[in-house]
Every structure is written in structure tokens, then in C-alpha cells.
Protein backbone atom coordinates (compact mmCIF):
# COMPACT_ATOMS: atom_id res chain seq x y z
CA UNK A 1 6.51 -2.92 -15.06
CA UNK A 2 6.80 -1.67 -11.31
CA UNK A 3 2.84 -0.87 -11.26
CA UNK A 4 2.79 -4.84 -12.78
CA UNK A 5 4.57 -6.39 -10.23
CA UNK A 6 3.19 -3.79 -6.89
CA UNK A 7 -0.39 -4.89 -8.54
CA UNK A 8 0.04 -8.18 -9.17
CA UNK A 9 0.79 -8.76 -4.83
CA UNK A 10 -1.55 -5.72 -4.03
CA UNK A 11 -4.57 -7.40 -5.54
CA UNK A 12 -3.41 -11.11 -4.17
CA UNK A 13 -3.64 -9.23 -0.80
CA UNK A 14 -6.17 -6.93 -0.73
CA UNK A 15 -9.19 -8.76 -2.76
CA UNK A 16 -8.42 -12.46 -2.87
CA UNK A 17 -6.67 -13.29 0.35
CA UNK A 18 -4.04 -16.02 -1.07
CA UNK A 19 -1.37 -14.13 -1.26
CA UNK A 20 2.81 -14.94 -2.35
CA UNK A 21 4.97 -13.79 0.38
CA UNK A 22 8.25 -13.59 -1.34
CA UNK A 23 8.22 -12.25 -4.35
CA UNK A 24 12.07 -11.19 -4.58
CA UNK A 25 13.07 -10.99 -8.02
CA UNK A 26 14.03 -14.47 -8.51
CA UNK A 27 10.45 -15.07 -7.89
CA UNK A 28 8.97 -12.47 -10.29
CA UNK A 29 9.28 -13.32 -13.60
CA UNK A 30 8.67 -10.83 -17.14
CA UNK A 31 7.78 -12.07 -20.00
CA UNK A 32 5.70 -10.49 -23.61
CA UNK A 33 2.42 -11.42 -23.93
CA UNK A 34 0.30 -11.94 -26.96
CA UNK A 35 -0.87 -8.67 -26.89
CA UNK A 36 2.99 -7.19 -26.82
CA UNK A 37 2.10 -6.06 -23.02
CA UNK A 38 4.74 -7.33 -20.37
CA UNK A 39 2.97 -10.20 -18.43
CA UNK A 40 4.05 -11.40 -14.38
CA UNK A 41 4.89 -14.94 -14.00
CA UNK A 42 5.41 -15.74 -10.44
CA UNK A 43 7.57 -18.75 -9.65
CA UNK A 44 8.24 -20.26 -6.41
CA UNK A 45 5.28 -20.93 -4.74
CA UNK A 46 6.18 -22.55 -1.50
CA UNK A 47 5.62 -19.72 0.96
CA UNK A 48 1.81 -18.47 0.33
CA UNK A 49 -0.49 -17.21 3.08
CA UNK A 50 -4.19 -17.78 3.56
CA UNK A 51 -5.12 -14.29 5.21
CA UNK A 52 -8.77 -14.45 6.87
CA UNK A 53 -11.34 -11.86 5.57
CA UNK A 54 -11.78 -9.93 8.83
CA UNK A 55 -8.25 -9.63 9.22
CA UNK A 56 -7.63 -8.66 5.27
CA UNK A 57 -10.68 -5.65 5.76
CA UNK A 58 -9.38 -4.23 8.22
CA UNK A 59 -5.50 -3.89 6.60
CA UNK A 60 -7.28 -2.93 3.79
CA UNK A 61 -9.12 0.11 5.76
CA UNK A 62 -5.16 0.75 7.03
CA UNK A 63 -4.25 0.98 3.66
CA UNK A 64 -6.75 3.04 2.21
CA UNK A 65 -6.28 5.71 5.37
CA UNK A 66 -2.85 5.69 4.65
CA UNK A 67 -3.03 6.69 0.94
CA UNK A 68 -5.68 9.67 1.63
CA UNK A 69 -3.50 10.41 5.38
CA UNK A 70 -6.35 10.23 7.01
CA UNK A 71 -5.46 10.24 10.44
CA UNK A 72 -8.35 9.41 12.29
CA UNK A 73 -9.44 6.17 10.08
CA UNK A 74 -5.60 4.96 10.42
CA UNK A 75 -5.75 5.32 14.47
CA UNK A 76 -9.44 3.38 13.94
CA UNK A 77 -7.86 0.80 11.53
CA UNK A 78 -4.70 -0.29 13.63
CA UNK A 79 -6.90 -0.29 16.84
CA UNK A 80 -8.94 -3.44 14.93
CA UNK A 81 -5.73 -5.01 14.34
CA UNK A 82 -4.93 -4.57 18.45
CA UNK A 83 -2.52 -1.44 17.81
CA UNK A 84 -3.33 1.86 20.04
CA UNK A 85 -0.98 4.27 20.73
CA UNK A 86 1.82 2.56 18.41
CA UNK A 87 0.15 3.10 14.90
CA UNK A 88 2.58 6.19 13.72
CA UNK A 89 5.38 3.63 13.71
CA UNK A 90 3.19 0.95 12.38
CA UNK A 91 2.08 3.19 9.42
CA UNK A 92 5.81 4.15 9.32
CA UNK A 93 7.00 0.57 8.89
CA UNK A 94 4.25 0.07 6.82
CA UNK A 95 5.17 2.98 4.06
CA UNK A 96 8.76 2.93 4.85
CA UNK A 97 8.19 6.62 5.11
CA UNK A 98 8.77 8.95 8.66
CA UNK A 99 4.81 9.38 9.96
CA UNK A 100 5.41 13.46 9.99
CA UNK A 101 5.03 12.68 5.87
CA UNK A 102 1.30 11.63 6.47
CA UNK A 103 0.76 14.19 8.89
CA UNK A 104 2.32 16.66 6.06
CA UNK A 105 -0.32 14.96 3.35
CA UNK A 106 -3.01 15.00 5.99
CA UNK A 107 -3.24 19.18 5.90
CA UNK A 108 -2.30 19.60 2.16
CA UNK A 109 -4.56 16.43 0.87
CA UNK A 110 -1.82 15.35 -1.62
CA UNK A 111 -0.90 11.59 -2.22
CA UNK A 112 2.34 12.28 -2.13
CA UNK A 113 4.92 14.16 0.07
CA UNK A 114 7.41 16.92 -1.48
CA UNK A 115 6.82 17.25 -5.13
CA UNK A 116 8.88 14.15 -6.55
CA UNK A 117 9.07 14.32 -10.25
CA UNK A 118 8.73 10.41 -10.87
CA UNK A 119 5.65 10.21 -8.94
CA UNK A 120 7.16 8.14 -6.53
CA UNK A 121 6.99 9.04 -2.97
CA UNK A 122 8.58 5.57 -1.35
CA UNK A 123 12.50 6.00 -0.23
CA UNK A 124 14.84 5.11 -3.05
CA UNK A 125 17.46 7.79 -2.56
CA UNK A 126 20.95 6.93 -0.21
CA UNK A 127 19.78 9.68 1.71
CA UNK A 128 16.25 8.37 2.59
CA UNK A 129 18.02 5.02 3.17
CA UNK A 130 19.86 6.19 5.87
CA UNK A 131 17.22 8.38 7.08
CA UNK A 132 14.87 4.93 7.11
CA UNK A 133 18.46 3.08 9.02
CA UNK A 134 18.31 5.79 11.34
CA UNK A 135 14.74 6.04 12.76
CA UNK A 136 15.23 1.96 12.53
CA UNK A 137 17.94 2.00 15.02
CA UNK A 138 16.11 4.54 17.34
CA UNK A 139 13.21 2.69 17.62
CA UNK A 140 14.33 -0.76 17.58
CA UNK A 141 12.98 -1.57 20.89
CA UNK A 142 9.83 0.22 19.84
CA UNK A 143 10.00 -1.80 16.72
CA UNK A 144 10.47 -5.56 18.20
CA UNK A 145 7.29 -4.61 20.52
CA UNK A 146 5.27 -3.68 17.76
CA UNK A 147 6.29 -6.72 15.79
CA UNK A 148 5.48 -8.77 18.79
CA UNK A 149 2.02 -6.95 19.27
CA UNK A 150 0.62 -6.96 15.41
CA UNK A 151 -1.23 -10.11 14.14
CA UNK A 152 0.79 -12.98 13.08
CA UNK A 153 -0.90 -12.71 9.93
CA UNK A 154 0.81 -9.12 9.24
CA UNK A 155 4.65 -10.84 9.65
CA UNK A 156 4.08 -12.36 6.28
CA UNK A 157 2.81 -9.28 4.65
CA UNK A 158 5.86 -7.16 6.01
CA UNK A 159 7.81 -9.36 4.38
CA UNK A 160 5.89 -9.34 0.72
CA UNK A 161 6.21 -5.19 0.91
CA UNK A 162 10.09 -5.03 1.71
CA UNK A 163 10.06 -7.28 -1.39
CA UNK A 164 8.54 -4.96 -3.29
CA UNK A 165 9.64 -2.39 -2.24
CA UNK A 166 13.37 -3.44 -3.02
CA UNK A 167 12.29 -4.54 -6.72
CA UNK A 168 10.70 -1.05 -6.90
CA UNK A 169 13.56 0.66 -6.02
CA UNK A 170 16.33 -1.48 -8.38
CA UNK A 171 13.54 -0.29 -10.95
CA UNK A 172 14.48 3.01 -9.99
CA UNK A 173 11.32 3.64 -7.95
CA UNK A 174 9.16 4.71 -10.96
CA UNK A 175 6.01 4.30 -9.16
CA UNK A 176 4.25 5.07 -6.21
CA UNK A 177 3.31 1.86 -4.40
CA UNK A 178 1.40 3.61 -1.63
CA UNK A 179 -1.02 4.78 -4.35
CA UNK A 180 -0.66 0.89 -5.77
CA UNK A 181 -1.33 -0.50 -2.42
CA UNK A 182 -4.29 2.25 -1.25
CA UNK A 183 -6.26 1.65 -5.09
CA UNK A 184 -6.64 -1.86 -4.17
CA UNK A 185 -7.23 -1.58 -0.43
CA UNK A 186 -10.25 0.83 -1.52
CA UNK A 187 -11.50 -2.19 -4.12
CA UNK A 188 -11.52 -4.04 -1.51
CA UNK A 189 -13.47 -2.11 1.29
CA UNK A 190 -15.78 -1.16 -1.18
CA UNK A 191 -16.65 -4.44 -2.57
CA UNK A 192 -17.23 -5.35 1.56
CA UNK A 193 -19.92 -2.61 1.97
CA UNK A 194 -21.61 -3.56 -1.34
CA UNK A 195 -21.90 -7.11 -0.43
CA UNK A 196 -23.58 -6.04 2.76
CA UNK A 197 -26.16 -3.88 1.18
CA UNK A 198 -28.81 -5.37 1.86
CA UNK A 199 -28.52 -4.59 5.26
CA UNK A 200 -27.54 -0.55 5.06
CA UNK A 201 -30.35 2.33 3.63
CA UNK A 202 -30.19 3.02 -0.62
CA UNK A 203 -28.66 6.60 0.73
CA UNK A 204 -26.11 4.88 2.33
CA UNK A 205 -25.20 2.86 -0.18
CA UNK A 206 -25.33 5.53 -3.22
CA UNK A 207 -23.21 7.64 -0.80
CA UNK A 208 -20.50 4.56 -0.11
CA UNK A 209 -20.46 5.11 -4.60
CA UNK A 210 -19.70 8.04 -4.43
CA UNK A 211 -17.05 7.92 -2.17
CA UNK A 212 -15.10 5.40 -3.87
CA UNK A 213 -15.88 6.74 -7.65
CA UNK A 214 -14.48 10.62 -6.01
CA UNK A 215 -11.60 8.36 -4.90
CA UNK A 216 -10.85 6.61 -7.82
CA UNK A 217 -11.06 9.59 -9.99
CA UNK A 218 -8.53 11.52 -7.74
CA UNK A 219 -6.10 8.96 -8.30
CA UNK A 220 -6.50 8.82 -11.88
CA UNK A 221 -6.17 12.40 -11.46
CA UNK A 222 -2.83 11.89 -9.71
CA UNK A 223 -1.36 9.28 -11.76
CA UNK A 224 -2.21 11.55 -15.14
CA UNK A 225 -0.28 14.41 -13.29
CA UNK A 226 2.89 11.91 -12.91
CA UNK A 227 2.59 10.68 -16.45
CA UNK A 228 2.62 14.39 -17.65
CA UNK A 229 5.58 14.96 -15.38
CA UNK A 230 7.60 12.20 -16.83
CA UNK A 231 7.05 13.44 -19.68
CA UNK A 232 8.07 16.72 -19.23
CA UNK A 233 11.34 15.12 -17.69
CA UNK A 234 12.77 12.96 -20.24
């Protein structure tokens, strides 16, 4: 049900554009479907947001550097979106997770920090709590410049993530929204350079396939590994 809901707003987000902006869980309705499935209805539909496609490409190239920690494509992602030197706390208040984690990911190519045995890597312990209060506090005046620097599009989008994220974690954080979030900002960069294939050489464009089937398959990869680990658990 968490990967339901984290999907649901991912995809609204990343590939369509029209996307619900508070989807607390008043909002977020479960119900059975036909099929026996649980099925999202979303209520409440006052507060949507129209994001335009230049700015919705280049959060999703944020995104998708942020699931594989690449470094280099995150500083080149928030520097289209008018961030320089501030994108480790961006991509901290992004993740809800201390930068030093990606760095950590970055040399061990994991898409997850630690070992966590739900497959979960986003704070739902009292202990990362406080850790997250803590570094909020410290950089508050950090913080309210970034806030004041990102696009007013992002303020929105903020918002929808600490939404899910806070439904993820009364679920008892069973998934791992970064990987959600990343899947479907890698959809959606991907479906960008195939539209524009006319204009790039057949070796780039069998290479771009590549690189987003290798990606894909690592993160079914990862996401068998949790299930097996859950299983192992209970």
C-alpha cells in the first residue's frame, strides 16, 4: 500500500505534470478493487499544481541522481533549477536524509544507506527524527535561503513529499520512497530523450536504452533483495 500511495504522486509528478499537493491521509483514500488489489482514491482536489515540462525534467534528472548518488548529475541538476553551492542541503531536504548518506551510496553504489532490513532507507525511527530536528535547527537560516532561492514551483512539491513521507512512516516505513521517487524520475527522463530522437545519432539513442533498461533492472534487483529480506524477517 505505501509503494500505492508514493506511486500514485510520483507518477502525477514526474510524467504527467498535474500533480495533488496534499495528499495527507484524509486525502488518500483505500479501497478493494475488482481484481482484490487495494486501489488509491484521492479526494480533495482543491490544491493541484500545473508544473511546466522544463521545470518537471529537470527535478526529474534531481531525482534520478539522487537515487543512483550520483554526485556530479545532482550538482548539474540543482544548478538548472538556479541552486549552486546549496544542493547538499537541497538533496537533504529533498530525501529527508543527512547528504554524507549519498556521499556514503556514491562510493559503495547501493540504493540504500546502512543495511535496513525493511528496505526502507527514509527516517522513521525517534532517533532519525531528532537527528532530521537537529540538522533542521542548525541550518535554519541556510534553510529559509534555500527556500527563498528554489523555484516557486518546488514549494508545492515539498509539501506533497512531507505528505508522503508522514503516511509512509505511520505505515511503518515499509518502503523506500527514494527508490519510488528515482523509478519514475528515470521514466520520465527517458521518455524526454526518446521523444527527441530524431534529433540525436541511432548509437546514441540505443545507448540512452541501455542505460535506463541496466537501471531498471538494478532496481528490480534491489526491490527482490528487500522482498527476500522481509521474508526472512517475519
Amino acid at each position: 500500500v505505501a509503494k500505492l500511495i508514493s506511486s500514485v504522486f510520483n507518477a502525477q509528478a514526474f510524467c504527467s505534470g498535474f500533480v495533488h499537493c496534499d495528499p495527507h491521509e484524509a486525502n488518500v483514500l483505500l479501497r478493494k478493487g475488482s481484481d482484490g488489489k487495494p486501489q488509491i482514491v484521492l479526494v480533495d482536489h482543491g490544491l493541484y499544481k500545473q508544473i511546466d515540462d522544463d521545470f518537471r525534467l529537470s527535478y526529474a534528472r534531481l531525482w534520478r541522481a539522487l537515487m543512483m548518488a550520483d554526485i556530479p548529475q545532482i550538482k548539474d541538476a540543482c544548478a538548472s533549477l538556479g541552486i549552486g553551492k546549496m544542493y547538499p542541503l537541497l538533496a537533504a531536504m529533498l530525501t529527508s536524509r543527512p547528504f554524507d548518506e549519498i556521499v556514503e551510496r556514491s562510493r559503495t553504489g547501493a540504493l540504500e544507506a546502512g543495511s535496513g532490513g525493511g528496505g526502507g532507507s527514509d527516517a522513521g525511527s525517534s532517533g532519525d527524527k531528532e537527528m532530521i530536528r537537529g540538522y533542521a535547527q542548525k541550518f535554519i537560516v541556510d534553510i529559509l535561503q534555500l527556500l527563498d532561492a528554489v523555484p516557486r514551483q518546488m514549494l508545492l512539491l515539498f509539501k506533497m513529499n512531507d505528505c508522503l513521507r508522514h503516511i509512509d512512516y505511520s505505515l511503518g516505513s515499509p518502503s523506500n520512497t527514494l527508490v519510488t521517487a528515482g523509478t519514475f524520475a528515470a521514466k520520465a527522463v527517458y521518455d524526454a530523450e526518446r521523444q527527441q530522437g530524431s534529433d540525436t545519432s541511432r548509437v546514441k539513442r540505443i545507448r540512452d536504452w541501455l542505460s535506463y533498461k541496466k537501471l531498471m533492472l538494478r532496481i528490480s534487483a534491489y526491490e527482490w533483495l528487500c522482498w527476500l529480506r522481509r521474508r526472512r524477517g517475519a
